[in-house]
PDB file of N, CA and C in Angstrom:
ATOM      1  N   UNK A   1       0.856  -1.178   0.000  1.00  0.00           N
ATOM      2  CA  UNK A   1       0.000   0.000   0.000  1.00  0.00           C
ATOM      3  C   UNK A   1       0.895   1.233   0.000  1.00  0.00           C
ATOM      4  N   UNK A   2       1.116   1.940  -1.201  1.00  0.00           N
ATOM      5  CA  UNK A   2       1.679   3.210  -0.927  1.00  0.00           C
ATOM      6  C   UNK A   2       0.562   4.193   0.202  1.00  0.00           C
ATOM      7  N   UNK A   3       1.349   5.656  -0.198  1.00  0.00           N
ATOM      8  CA  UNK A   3       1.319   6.569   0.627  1.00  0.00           C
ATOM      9  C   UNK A   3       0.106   7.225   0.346  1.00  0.00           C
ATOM     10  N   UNK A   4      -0.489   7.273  -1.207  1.00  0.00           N
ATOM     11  CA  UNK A   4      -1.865   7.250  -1.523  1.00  0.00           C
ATOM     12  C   UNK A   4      -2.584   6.949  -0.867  1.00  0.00           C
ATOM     13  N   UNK A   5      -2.588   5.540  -0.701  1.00  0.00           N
ATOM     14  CA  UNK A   5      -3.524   4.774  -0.409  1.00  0.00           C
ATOM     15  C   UNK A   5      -4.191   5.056   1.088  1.00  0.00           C
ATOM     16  N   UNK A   6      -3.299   5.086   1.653  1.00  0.00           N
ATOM     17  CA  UNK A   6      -3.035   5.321   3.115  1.00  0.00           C
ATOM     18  C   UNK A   6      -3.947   6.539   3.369  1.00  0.00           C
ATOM     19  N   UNK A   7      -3.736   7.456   2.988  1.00  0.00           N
ATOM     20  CA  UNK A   7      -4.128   8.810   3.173  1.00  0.00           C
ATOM     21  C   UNK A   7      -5.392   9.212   2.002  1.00  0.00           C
ATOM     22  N   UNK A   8      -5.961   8.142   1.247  1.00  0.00           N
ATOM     23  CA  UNK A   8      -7.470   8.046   0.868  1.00  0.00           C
ATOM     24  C   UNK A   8      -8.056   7.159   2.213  1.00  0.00           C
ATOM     25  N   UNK A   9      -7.373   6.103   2.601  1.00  0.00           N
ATOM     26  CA  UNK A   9      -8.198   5.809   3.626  1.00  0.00           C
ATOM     27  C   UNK A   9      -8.961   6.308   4.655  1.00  0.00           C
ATOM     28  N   UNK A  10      -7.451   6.773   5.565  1.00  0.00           N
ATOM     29  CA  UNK A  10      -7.817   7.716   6.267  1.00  0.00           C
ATOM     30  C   UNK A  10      -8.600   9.022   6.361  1.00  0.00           C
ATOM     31  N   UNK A  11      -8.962   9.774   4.818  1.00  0.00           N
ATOM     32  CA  UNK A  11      -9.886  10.632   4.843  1.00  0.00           C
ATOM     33  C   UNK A  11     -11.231   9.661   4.898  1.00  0.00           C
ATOM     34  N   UNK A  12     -11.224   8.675   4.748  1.00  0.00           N
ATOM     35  CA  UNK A  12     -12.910   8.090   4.131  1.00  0.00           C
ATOM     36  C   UNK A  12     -13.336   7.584   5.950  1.00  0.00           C
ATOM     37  N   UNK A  13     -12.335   6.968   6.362  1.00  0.00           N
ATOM     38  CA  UNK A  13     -12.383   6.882   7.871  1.00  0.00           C
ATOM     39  C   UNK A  13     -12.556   7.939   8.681  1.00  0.00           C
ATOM     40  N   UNK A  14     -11.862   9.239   8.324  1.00  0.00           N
ATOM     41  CA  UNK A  14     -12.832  10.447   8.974  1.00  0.00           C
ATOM     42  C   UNK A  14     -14.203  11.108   8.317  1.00  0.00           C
ATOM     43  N   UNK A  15     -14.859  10.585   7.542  1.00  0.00           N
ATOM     44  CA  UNK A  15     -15.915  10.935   7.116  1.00  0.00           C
ATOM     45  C   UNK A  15     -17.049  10.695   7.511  1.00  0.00           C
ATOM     46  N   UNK A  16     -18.166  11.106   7.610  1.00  0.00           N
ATOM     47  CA  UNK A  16     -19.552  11.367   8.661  1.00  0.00           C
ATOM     48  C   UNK A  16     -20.559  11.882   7.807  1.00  0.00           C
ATOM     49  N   UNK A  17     -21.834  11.128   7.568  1.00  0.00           N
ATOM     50  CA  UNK A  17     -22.694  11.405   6.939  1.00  0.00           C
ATOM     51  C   UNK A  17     -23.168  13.365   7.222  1.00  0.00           C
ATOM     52  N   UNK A  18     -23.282  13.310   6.028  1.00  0.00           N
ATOM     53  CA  UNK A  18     -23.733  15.006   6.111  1.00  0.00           C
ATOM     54  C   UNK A  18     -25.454  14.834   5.150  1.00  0.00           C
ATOM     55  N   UNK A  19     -25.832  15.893   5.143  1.00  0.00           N
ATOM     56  CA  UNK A  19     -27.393  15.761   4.636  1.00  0.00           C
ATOM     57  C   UNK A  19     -26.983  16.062   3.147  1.00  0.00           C
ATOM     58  N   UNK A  20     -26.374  16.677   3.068  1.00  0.00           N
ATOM     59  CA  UNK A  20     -25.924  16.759   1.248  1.00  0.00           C
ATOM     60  C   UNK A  20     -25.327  15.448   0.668  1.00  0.00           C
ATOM     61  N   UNK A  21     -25.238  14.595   1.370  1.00  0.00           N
ATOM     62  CA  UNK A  21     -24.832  12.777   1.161  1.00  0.00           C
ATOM     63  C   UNK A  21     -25.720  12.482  -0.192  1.00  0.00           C
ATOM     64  N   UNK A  22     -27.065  12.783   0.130  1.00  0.00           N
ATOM     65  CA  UNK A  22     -28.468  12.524  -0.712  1.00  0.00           C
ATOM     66  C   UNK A  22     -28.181  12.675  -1.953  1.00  0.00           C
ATOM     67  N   UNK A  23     -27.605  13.957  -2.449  1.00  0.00           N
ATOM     68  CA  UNK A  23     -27.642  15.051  -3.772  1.00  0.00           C
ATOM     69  C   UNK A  23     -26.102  14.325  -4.450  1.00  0.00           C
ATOM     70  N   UNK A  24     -25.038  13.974  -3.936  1.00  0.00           N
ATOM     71  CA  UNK A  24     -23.640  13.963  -4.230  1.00  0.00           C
ATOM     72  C   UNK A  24     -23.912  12.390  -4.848  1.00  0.00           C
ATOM     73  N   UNK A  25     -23.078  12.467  -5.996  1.00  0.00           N
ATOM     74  CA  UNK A  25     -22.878  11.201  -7.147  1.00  0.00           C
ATOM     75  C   UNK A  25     -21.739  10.307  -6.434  1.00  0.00           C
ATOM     76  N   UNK A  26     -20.798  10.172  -6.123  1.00  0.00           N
ATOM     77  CA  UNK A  26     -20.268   9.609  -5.480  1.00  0.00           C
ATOM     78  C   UNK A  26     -20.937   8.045  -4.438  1.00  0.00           C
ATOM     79  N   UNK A  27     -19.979   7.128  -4.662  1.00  0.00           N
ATOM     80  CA  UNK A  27     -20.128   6.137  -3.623  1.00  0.00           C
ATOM     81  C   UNK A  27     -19.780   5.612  -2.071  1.00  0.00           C
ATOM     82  N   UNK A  28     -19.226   7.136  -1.813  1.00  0.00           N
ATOM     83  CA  UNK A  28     -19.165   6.638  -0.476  1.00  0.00           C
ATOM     84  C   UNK A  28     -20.398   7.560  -0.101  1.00  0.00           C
ATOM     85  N   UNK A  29     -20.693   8.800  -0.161  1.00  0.00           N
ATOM     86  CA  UNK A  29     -22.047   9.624   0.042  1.00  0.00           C
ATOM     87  C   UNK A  29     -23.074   8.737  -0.395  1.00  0.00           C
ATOM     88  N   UNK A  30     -23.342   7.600  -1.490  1.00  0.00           N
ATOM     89  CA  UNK A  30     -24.165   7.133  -1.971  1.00  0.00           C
ATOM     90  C   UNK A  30     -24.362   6.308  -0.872  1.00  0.00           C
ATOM     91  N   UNK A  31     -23.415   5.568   0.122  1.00  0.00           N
ATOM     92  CA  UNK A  31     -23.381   4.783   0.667  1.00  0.00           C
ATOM     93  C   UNK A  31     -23.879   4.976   2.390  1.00  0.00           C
ATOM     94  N   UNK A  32     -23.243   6.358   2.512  1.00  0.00           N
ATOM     95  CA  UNK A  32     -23.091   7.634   3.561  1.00  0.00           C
ATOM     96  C   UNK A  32     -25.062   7.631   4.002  1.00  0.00           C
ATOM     97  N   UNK A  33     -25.587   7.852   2.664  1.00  0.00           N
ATOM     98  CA  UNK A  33     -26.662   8.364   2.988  1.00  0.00           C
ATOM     99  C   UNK A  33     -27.913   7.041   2.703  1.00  0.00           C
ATOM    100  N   UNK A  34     -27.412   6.069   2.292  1.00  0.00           N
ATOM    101  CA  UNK A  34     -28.129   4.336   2.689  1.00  0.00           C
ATOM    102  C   UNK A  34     -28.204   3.930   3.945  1.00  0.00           C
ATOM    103  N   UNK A  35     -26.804   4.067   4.415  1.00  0.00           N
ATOM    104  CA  UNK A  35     -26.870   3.771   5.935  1.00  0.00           C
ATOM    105  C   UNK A  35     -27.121   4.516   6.668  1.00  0.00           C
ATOM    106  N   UNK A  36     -27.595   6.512   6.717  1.00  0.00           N
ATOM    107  CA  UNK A  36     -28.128   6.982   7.278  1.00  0.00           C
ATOM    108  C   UNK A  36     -29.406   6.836   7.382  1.00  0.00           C
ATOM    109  N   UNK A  37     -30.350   6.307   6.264  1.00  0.00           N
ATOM    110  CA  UNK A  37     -31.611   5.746   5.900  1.00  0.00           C
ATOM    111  C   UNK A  37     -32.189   4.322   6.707  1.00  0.00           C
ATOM    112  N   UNK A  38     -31.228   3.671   6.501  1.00  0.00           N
ATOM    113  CA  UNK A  38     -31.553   2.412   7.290  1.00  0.00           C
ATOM    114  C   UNK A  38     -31.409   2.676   8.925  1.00  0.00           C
ATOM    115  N   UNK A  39     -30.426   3.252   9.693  1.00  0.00           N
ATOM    116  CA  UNK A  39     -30.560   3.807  10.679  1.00  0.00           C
ATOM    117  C   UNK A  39     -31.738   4.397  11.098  1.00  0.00           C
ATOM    118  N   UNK A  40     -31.932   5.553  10.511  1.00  0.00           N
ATOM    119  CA  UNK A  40     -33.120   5.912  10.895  1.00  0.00           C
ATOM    120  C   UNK A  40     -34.149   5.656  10.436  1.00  0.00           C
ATOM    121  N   UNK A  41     -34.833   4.503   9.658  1.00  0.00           N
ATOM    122  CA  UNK A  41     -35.657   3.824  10.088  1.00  0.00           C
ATOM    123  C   UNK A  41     -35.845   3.214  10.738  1.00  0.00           C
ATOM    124  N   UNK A  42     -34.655   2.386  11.183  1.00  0.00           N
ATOM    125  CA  UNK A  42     -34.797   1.105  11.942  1.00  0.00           C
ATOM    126  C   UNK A  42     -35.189   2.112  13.573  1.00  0.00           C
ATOM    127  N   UNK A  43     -34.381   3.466  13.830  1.00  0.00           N
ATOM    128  CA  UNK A  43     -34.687   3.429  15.091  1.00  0.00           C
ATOM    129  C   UNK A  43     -35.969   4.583  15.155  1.00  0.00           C
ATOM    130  N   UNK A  44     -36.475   4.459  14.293  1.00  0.00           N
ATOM    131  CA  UNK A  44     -38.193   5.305  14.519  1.00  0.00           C
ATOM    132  C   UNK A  44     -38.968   4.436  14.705  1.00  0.00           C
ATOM    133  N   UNK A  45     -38.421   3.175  13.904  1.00  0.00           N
ATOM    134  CA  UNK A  45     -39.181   1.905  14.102  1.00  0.00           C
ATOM    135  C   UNK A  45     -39.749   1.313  15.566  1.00  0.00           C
ATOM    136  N   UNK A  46     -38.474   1.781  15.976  1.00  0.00           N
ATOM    137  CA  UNK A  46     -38.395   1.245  17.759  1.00  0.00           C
ATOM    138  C   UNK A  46     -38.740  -0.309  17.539  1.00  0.00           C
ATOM    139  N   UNK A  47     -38.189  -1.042  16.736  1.00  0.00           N
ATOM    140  CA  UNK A  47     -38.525  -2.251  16.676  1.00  0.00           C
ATOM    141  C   UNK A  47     -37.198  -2.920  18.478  1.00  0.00           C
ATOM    142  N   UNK A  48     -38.036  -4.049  19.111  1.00  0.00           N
ATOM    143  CA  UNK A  48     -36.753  -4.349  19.800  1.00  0.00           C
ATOM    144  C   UNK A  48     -36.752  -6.311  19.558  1.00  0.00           C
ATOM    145  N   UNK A  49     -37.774  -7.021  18.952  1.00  0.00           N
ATOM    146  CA  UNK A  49     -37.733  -8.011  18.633  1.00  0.00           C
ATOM    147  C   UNK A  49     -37.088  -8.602  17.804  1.00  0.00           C
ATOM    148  N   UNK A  50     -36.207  -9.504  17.917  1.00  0.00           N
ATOM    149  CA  UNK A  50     -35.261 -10.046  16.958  1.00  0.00           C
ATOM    150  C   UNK A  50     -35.649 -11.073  16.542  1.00  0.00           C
ATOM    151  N   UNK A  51     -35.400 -11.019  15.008  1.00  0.00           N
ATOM    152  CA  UNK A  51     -36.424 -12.234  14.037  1.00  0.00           C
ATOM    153  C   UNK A  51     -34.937 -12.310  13.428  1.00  0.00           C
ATOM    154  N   UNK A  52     -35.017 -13.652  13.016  1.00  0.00           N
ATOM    155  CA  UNK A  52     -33.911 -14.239  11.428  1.00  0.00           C
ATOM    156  C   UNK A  52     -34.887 -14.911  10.324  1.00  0.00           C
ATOM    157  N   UNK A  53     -34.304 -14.937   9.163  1.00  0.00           N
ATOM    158  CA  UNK A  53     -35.363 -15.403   8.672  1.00  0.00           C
ATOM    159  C   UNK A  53     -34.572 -17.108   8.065  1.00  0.00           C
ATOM    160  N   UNK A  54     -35.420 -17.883   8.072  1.00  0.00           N
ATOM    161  CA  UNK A  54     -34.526 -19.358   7.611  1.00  0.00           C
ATOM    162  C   UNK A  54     -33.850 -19.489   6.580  1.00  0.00           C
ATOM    163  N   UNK A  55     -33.268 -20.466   6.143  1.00  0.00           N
ATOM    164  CA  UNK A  55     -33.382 -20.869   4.339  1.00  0.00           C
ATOM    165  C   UNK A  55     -34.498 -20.921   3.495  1.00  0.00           C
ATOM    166  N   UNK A  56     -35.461 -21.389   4.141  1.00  0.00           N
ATOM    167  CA  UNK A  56     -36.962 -20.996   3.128  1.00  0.00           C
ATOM    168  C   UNK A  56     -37.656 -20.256   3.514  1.00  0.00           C
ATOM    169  N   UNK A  57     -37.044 -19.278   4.277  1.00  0.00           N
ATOM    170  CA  UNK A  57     -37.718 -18.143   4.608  1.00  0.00           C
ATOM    171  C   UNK A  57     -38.648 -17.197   5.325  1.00  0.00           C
ATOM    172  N   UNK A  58     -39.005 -18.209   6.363  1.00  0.00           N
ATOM    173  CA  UNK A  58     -39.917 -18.179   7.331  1.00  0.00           C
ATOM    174  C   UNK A  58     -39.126 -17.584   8.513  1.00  0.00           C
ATOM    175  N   UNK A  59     -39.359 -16.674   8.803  1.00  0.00           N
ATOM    176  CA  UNK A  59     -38.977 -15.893  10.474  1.00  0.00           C
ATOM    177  C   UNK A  59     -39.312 -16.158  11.458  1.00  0.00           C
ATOM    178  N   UNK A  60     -37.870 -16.346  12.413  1.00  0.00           N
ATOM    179  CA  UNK A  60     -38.089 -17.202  13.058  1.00  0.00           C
ATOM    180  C   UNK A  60     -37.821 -16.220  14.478  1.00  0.00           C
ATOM    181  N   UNK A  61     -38.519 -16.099  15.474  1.00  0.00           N
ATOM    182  CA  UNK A  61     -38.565 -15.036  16.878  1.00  0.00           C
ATOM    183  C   UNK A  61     -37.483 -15.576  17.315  1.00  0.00           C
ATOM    184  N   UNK A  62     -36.500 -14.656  17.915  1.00  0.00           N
ATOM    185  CA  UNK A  62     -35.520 -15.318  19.001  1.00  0.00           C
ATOM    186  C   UNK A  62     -36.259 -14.076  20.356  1.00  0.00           C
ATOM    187  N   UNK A  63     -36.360 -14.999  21.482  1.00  0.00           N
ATOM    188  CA  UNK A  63     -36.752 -14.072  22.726  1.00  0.00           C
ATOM    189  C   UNK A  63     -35.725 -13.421  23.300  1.00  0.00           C
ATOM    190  N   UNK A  64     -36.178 -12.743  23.747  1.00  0.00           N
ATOM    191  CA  UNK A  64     -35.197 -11.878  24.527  1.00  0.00           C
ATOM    192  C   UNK A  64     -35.158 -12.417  26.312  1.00  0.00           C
ATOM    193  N   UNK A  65     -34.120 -12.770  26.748  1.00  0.00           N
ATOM    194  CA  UNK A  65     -34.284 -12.798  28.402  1.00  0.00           C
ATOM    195  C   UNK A  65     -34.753 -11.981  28.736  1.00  0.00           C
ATOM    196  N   UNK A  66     -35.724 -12.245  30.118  1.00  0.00           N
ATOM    197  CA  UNK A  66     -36.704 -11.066  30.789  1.00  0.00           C
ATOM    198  C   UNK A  66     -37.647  -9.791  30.326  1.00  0.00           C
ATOM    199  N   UNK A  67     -37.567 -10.244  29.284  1.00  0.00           N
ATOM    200  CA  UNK A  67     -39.230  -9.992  28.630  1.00  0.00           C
ATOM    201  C   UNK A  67     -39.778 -10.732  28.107  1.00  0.00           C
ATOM    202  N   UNK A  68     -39.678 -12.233  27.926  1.00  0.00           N
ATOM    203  CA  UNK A  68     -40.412 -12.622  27.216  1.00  0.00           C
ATOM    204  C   UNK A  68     -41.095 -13.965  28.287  1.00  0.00           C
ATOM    205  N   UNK A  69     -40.569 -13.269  29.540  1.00  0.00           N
ATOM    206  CA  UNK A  69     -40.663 -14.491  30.501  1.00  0.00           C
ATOM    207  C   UNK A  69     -41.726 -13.900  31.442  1.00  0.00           C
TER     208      UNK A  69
END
């Protein structure tokens, strides 16, 4: 890994979704602002039940200790 490399990393490792993520062509903003999306759905969702889903596809509840008892 040259010295490039190194120092593209490290800017992409200091990088932090901004709201202009949305508008910008780029793939790490493209990416920036997917996972700001999924975040905040998931936590408006307030979902706290954890499901997997199988090989054929059926979801399957895992309980949680002390709530589900």
């Amino acid at each position: 890994m040259d010295k490039k490399d190194k120092k593209d990393s490290a800017n992409i490792a200091g990088r932090y979704y901004e709201s202009e993520d949305y508008t910008r062509n780029d793939q790490l903003s493209s990416g920036l602002a997917t996972t700001h999306e999924q975040v905040s759905d998931a936590y408006m969702e307030g979902q706290v039940d954890t499901v997997i889903e199988d090989v054929v596809g059926v979801d399957i509840s895992i309980p949680r200790k002390g709530y589900d008892e």
